[in-house]
Protein backbone atom coordinates (compact mmCIF):
# COMPACT_ATOMS: atom_id res chain seq x y z
CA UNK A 1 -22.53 -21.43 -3.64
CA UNK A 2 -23.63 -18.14 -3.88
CA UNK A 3 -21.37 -15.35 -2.95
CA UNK A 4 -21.82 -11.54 -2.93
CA UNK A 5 -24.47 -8.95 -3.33
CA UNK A 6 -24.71 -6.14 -5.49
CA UNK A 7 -23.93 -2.58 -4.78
CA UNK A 8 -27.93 -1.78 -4.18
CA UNK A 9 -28.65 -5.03 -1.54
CA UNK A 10 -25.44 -3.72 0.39
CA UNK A 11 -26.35 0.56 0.45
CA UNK A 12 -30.11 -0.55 1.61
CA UNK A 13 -28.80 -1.36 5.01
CA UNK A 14 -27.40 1.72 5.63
CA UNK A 15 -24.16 3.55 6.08
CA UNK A 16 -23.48 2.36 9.39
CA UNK A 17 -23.71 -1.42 8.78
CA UNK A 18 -21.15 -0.76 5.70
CA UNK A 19 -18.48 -1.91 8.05
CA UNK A 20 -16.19 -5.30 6.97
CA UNK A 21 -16.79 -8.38 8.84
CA UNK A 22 -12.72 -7.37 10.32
CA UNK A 23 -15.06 -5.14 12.73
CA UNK A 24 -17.12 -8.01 14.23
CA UNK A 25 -14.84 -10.36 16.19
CA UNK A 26 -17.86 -12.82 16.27
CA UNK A 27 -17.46 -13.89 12.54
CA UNK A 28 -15.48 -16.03 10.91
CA UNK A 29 -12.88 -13.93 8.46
CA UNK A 30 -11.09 -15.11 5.56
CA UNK A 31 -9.00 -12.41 4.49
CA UNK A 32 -8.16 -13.31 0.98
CA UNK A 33 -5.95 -11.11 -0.25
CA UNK A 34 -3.83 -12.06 2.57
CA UNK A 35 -4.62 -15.66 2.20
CA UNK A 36 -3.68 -15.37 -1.72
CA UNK A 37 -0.53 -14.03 -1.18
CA UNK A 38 0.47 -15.26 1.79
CA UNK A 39 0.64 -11.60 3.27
CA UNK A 40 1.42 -11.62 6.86
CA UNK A 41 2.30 -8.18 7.91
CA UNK A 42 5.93 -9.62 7.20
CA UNK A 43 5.92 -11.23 4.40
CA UNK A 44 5.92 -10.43 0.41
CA UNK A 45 5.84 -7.37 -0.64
CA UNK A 46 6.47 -4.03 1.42
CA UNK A 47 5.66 -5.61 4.57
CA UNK A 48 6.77 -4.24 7.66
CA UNK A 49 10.20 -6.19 7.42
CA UNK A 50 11.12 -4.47 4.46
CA UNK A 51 9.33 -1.43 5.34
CA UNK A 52 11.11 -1.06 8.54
CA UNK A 53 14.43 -1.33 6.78
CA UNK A 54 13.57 1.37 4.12
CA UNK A 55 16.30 3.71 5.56
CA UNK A 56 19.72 2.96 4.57
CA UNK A 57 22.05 1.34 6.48
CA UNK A 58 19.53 -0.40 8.87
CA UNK A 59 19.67 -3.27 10.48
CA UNK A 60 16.83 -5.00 12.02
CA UNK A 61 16.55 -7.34 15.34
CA UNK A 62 13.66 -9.68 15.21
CA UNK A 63 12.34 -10.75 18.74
CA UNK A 64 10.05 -13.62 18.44
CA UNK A 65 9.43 -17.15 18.79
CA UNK A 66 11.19 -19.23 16.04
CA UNK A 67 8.06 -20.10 14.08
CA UNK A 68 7.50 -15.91 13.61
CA UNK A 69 10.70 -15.41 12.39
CA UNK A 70 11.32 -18.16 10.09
CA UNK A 71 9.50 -16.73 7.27
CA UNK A 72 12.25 -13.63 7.05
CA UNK A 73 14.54 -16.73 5.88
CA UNK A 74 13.58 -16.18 1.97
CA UNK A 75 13.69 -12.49 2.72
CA UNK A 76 16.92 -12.42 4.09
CA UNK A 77 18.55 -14.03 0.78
CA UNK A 78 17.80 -11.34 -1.04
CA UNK A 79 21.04 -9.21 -2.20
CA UNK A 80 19.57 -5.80 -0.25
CA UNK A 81 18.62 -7.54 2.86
CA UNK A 82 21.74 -9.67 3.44
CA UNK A 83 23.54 -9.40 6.72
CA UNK A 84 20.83 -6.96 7.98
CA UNK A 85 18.27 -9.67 10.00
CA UNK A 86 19.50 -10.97 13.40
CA UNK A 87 17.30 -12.77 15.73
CA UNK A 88 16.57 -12.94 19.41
CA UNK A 89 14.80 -16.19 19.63
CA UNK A 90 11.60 -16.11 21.92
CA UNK A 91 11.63 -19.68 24.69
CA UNK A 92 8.21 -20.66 26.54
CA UNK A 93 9.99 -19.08 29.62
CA UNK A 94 10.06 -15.35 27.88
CA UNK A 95 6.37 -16.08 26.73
CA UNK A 96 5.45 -15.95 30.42
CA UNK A 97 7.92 -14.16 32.31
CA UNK A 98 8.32 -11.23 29.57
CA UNK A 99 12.58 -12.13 30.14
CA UNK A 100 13.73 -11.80 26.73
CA UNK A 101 12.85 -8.11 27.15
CA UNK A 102 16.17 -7.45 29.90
CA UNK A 103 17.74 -9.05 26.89
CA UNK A 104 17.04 -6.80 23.99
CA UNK A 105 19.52 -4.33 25.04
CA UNK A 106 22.63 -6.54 24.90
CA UNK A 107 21.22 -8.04 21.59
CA UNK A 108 21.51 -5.01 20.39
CA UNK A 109 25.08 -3.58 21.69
CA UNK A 110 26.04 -7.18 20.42
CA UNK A 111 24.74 -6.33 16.83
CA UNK A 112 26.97 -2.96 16.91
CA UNK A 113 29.76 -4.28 18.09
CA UNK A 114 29.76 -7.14 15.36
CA UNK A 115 29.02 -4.67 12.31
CA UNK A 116 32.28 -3.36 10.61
CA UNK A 117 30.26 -0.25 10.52
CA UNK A 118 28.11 1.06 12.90
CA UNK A 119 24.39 0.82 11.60
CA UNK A 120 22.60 4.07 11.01
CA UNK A 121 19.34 2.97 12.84
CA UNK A 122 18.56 -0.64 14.61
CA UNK A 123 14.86 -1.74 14.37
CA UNK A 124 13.32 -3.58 16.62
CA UNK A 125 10.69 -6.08 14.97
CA UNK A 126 8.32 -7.02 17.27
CA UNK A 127 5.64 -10.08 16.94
CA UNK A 128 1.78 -10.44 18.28
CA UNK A 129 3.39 -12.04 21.66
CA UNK A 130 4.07 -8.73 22.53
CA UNK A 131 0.86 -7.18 22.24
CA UNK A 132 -0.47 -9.88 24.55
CA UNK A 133 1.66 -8.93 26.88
CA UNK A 134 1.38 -5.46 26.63
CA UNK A 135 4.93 -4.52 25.96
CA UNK A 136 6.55 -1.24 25.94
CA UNK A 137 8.43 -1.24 23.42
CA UNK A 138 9.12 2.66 23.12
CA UNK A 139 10.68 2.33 27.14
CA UNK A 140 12.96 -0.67 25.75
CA UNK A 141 13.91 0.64 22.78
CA UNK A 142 15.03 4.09 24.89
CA UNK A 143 17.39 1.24 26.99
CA UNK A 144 18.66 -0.01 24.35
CA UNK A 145 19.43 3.19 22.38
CA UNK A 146 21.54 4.27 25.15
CA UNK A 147 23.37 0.85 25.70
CA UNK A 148 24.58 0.87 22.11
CA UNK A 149 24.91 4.29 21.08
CA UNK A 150 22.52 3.90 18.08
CA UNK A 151 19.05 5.26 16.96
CA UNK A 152 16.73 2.18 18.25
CA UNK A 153 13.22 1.71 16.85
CA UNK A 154 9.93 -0.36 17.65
CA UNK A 155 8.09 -1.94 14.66
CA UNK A 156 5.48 -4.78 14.98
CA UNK A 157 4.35 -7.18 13.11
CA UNK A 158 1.32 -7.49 14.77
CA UNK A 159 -1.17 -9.31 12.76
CA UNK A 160 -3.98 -8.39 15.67
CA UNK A 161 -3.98 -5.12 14.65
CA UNK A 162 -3.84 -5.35 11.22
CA UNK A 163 -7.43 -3.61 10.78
CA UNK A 164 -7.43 -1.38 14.14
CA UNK A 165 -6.55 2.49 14.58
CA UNK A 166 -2.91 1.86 14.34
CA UNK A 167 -2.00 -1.24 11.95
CA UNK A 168 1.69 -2.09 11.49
CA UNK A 169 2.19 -0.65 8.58
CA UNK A 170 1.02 3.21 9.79
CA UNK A 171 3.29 2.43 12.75
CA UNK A 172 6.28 1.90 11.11
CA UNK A 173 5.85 4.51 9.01
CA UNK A 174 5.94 6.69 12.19
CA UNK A 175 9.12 5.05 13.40
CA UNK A 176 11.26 5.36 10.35
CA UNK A 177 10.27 9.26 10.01
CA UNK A 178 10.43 10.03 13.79
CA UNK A 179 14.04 9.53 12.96
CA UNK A 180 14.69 12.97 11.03
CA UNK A 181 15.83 16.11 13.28
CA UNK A 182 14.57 19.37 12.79
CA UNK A 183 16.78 21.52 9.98
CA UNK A 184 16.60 24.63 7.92
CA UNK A 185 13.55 24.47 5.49
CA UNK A 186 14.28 25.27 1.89
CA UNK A 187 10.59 26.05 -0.51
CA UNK A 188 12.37 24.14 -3.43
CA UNK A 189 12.39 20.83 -1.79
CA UNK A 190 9.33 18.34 -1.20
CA UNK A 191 8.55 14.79 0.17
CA UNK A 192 6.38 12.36 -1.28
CA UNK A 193 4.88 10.27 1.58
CA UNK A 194 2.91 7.45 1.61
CA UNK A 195 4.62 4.36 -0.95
CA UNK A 196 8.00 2.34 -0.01
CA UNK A 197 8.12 1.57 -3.50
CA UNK A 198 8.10 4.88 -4.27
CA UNK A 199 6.50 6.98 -7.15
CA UNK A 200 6.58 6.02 -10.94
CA UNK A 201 9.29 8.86 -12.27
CA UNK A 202 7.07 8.87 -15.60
CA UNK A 203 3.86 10.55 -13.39
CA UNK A 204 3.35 14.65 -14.04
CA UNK A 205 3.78 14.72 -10.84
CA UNK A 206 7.23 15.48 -10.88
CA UNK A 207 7.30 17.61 -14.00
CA UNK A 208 4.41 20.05 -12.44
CA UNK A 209 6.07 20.24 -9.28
CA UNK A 210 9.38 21.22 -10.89
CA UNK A 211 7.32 23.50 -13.25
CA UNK A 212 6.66 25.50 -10.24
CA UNK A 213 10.00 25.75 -8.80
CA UNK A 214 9.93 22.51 -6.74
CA UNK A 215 13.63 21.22 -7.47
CA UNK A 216 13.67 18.48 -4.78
CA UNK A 217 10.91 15.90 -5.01
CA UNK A 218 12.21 12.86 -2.34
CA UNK A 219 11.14 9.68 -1.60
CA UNK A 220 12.20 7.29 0.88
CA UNK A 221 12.80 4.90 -1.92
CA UNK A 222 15.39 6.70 -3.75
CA UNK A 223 17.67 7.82 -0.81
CA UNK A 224 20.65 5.88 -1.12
CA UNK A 225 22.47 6.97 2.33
CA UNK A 226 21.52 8.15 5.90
CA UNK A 227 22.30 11.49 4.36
CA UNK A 228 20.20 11.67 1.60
CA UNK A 229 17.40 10.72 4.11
CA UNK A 230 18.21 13.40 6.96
CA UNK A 231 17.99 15.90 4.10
CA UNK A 232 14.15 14.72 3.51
CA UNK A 233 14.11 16.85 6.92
CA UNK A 234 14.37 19.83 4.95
CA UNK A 235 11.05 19.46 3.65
CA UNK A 236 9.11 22.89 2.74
CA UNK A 237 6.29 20.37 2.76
CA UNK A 238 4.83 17.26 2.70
CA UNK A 239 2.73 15.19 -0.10
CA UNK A 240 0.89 12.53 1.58
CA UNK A 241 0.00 10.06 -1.12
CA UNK A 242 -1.24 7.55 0.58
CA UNK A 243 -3.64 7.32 3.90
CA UNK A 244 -1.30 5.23 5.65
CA UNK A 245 0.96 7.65 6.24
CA UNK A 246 -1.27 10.79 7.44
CA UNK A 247 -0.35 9.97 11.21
CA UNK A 248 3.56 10.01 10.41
CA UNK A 249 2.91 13.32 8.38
CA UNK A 250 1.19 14.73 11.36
CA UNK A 251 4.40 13.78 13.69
CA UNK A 252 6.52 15.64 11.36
CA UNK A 253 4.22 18.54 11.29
CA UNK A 254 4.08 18.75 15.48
CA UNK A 255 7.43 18.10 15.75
CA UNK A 256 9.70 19.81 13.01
CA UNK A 257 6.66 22.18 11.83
CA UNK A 258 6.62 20.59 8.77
CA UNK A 259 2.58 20.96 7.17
CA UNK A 260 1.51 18.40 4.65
CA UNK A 261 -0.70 17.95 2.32
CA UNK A 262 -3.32 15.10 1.36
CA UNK A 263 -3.58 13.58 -2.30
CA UNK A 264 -4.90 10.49 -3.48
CA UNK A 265 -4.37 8.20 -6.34
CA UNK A 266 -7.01 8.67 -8.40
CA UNK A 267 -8.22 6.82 -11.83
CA UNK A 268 -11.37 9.59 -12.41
CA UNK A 269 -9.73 12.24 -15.17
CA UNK A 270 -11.63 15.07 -13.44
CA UNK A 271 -11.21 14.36 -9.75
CA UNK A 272 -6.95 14.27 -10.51
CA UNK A 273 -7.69 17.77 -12.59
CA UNK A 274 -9.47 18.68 -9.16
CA UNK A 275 -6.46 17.63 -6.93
CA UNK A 276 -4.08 19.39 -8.84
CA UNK A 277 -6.42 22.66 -8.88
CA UNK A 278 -6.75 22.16 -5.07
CA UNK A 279 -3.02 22.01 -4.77
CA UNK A 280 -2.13 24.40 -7.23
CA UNK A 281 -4.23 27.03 -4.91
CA UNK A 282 -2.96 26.15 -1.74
CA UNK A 283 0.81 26.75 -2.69
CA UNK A 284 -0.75 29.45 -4.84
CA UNK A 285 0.65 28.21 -8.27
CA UNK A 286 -0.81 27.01 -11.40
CA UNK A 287 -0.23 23.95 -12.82
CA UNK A 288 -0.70 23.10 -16.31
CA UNK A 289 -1.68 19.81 -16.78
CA UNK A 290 -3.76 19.79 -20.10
CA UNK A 291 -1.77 17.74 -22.42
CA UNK A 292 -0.82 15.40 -19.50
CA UNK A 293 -4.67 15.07 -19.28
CA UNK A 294 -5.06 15.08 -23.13
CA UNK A 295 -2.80 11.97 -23.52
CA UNK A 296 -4.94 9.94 -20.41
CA UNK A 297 -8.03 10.83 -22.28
CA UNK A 298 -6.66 9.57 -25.42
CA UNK A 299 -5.38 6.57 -23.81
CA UNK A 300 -9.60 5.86 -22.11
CA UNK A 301 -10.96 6.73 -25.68
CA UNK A 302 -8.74 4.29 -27.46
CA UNK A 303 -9.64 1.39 -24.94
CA UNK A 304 -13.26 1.98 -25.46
CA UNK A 305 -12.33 0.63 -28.92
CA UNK A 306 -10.64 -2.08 -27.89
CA UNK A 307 -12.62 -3.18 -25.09
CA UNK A 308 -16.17 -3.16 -27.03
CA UNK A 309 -17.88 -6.08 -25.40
CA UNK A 310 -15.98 -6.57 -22.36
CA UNK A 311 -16.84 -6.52 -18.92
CA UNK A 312 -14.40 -5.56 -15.53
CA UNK A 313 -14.00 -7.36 -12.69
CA UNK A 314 -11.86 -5.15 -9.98
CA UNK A 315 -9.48 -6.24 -7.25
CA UNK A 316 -8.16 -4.91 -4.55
CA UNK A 317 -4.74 -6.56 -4.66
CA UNK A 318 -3.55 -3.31 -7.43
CA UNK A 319 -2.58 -0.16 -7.56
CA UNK A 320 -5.94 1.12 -7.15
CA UNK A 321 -8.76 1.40 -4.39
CA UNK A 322 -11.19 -0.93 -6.78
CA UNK A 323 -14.50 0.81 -5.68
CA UNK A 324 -12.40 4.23 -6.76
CA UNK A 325 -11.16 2.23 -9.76
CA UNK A 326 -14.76 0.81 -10.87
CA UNK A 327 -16.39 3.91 -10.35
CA UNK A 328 -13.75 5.47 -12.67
CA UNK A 329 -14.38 2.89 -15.35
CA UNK A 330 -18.01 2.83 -14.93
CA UNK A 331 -18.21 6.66 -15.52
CA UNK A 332 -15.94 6.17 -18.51
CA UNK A 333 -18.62 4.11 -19.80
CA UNK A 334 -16.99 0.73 -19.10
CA UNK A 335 -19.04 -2.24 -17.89
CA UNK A 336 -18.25 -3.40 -14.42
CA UNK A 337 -19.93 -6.75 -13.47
CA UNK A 338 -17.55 -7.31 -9.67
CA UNK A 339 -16.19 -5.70 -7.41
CA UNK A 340 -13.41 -7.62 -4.97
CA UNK A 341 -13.16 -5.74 -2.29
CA UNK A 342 -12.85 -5.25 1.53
CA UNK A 343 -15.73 -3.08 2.39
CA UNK A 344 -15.82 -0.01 5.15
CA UNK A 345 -17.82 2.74 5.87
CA UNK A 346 -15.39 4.90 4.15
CA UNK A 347 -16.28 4.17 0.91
CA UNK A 348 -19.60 4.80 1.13
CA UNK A 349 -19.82 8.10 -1.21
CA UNK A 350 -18.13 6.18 -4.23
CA UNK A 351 -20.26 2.89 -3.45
CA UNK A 352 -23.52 5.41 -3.81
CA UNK A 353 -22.15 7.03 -7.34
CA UNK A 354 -21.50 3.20 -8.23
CA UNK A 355 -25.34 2.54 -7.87
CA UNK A 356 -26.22 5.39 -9.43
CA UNK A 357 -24.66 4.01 -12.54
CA UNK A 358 -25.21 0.27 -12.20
CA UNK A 359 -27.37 -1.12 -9.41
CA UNK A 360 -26.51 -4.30 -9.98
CA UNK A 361 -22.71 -4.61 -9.69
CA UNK A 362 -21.49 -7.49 -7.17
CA UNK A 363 -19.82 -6.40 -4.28
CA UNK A 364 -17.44 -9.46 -3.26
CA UNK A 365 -16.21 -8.93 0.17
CA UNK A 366 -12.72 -10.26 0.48
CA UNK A 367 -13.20 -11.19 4.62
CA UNK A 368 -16.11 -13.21 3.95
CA UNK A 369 -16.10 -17.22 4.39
CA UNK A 370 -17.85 -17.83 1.33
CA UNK A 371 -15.05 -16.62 -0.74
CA UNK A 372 -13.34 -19.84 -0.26
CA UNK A 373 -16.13 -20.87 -2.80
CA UNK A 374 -16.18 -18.03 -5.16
CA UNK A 375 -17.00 -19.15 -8.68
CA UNK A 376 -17.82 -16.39 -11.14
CA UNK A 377 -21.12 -16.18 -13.14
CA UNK A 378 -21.41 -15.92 -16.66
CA UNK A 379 -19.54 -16.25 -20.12
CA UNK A 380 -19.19 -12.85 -21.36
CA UNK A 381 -15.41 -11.71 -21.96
CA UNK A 382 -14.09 -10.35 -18.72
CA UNK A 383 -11.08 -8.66 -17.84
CA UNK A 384 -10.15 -8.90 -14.35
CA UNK A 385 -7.90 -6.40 -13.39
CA UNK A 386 -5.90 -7.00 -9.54
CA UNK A 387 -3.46 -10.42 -8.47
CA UNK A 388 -7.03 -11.57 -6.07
CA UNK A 389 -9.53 -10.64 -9.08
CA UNK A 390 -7.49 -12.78 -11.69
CA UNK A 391 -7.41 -15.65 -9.02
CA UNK A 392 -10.76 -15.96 -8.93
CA UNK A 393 -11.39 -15.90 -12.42
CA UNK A 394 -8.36 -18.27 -13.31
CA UNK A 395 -10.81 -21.14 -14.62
CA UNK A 396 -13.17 -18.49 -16.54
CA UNK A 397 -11.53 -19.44 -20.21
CA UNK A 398 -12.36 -15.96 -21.95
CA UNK A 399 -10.80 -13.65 -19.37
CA UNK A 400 -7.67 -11.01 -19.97
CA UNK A 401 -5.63 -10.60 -16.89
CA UNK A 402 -4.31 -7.65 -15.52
CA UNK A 403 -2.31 -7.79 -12.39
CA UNK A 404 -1.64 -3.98 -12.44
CA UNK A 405 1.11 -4.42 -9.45
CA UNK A 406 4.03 -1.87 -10.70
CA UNK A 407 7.74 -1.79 -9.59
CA UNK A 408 6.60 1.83 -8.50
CA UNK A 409 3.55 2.87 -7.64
CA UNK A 410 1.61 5.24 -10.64
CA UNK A 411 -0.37 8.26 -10.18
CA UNK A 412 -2.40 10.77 -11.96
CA UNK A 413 -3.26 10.86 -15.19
CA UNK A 414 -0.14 9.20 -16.05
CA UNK A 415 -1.53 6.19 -13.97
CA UNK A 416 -4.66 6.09 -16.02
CA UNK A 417 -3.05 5.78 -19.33
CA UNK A 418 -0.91 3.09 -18.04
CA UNK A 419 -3.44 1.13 -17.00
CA UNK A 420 -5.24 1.70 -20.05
CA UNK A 421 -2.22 0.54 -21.81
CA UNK A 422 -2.34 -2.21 -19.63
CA UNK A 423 -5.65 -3.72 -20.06
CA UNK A 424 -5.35 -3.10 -23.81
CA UNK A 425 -2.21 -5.31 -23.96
CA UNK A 426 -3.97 -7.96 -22.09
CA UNK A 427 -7.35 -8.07 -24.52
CA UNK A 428 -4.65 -8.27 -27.04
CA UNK A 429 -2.69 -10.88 -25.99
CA UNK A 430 -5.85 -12.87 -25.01
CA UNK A 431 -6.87 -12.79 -28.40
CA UNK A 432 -3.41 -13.87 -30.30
CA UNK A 433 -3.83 -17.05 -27.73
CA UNK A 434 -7.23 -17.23 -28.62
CA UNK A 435 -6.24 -17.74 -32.57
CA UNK A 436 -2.79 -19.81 -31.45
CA UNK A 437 -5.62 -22.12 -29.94
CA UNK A 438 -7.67 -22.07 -33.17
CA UNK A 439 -4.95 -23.02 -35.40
CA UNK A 440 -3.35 -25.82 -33.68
């Protein structure tokens, strides 16, 4: 079955129709890179259950029916998250009289009273019932804040809105930061929004910022106690790293007069060189960030090497926007044969440049149907670089994987030697297979 089209067929019908199927709710959508890794808005990774208990010392209340809830079970095992899920189970009478909601309040004064120690913030995880009945969560989250005598939050794991204005994972954001009060600002102390994982400690980042008299770089990830994340309230400023957290940066700016501003992780050398430029002038420093670049450059120019003959196929299930990424690599002089993808108007600019170079790259779009059928084309060596790409290309024999999933999340040019690492090691170790294979 055929599946795809290349960058060219998909730009000739215009910006406006470069919008995923998500948009039109008269199509069938298979969202694989949910369907791969079985990513509900609560489930593996930094979903919104563990997202919503990224401050320490919270506690969260799930209110749902019992099928909802039961995949927090695995979750809950885990040595951080044990003893911090309760559940308010959801009966066919709450479904249609909204009942469950009088009893949120108790739930939660219950949960208090139980702790030995009194939790710093109680979240209130929320399921797609509620958004069909139009719950207000903020209004019962207010009640039960004052019942217990506790910050109460709303979060929602509401797989309806997964691709609308607000999906749960900007919304939670907003929750967890809504929770800082306004304190003295002090110009040697930053936040890095935007990743629960948090920020590989290896990226420049951190050395430029405290180059320039930035002392305190926080994250969510590394406070360890309600403490360390009221003092993220005393901000001079705010990185936003990632777009999923520009509406909870623009709370903070509203309400505590905290500005922020926008980067993006980047895998072209000279658009991270323009970032840091663009940064470096707005806090009116300079950064120096040649060898930093240097060492990335080094990193490309050895791959090239190493790489001679390969092609890339790019996912979107990595550390990486893969249109961003393949554009990167295609500029570098790399050959990109796929991209995997979930398509929006958005990316238009970098899909143009990407045609520019190669006309004939397939664009894959992860929410159509006919990925349930995707077979890749062709023999040549491939390396296919993202946990959806490698799926896909798990029956091509000469293929090196690269997953490119970190324990923290890399950026700059720190990110693109990594990577380049990365994929190196994995032409590598397809090769010492390749002759394992040979000699038995």
């Amino acid at each position: 079955m055929k599946t795809g089209q290349t960058v060219s067929e998909l730009l000739s019908k215009g910006e406006k129709a470069l919008q995923s199927q998500i948009a039109e709710t008269r199509d069938l959508i298979y969202s694989s890179p949910a369907t791969l890794a079985y990513n509900s808005p609560g489930a593996e990774g930094y979903g919104v259950k563990r997202a919503g208990l990224a401050i320490p010392g919270s506690v969260m209340l799930i209110v749902s029916p019992g099928c909802c809830g039961r995949n927090t079970s695995e979750l809950s095992e885990l040595p951080e998250y044990r003893h911090r899920f309760f559940y308010l189970t959801m009966d066919e009478t709450d479904l249609i009289t909204g009942r469950h909601l009088t009893k949120i309040p108790d739930a939660v004064e219950e949960i208090t009273a139980f702790l030995p120690q009194k939790p710093s913030v109680v979240m209130i995880c929320i399921t797609c019932v509620d958004a069909l009945l139009g719950t207000d969560m903020d209004r019962v989250c207010r009640k039960a804040e004052k019942a217990a005598g506790v910050p109460v939050r709303p979060c929602y794991m509401y797989a309806l809105t997964r691709e609308g204005r607000k999906p749960p994972m900007v919304h939670v954001r907003q929750s967890l930061y809504d929770l800082l009060k306004k304190r003295q600002r002090k110009v040697d102390c930053v936040n890095l929004l935007g990743f629960f994982n948090g920020v590989d400690r290896d990226s420049e980042l951190f050395e430029l910022l405290n180059a320039v008299g930035v002392r305190n770089v926080r994250t969510l990830k590394d406070c360890r106690s309600i403490e360390d994340f009221d003092q993220m309230a005393e901000a001079n400023f705010n990185l936003v790293l990632n777009p999923e957290a520009l509406p909870a940066a623009e709370d903070l700016c509203k309400r505590l007069n905290m500005p922020f501003i926008q980067m993006n992780q980047l895998y072209q050398i000279d658009k991270i060189a323009a970032q840091y430029e663009a940064l470096g002038r707005a806090l009116g420093v300079h950064f120096d960030f040649e060898k930093r670049r240097e060492q990335a450059e080094a990193a490309l120019s050895h791959l090239k090497g190493a790489a001679a003959g390969w092609q890339f196929a790019v996912g979107e299930v990595a550390d990486a926007n893969p249109f961003e990424l393949a554009l990167a690599l295609l500029r570098e002089g790399f050959e990109v044969k796929a991209i995997y993808g979930t398509v929006i108007s958005e990316y238009w600019p970098w899909l143009t440049k990407i045609a520019e170079l190669n006309p004939g790259v397939k664009i894959m779009d992860n929410t159509s149907p006919e990925m349930m059928a995707c077979r890749p084309e062709g023999t040549a060596p491939t390396v296919a670089v993202g946990a959806d790409a490698a799926y896909y290309y798990r029956d091509v024999p000469q293929t090196a994987k690269v997953i490119w999933r970190n324990p923290r999340q890399p950026f700059g040019f720190d990110g693109v030697k990594k990577l380049a690492r990365s994929v190196e090691a994995a032409i590598a170790e397809f090769g010492r297979e390749g002759e394992e294979d040979e000699r038995a």
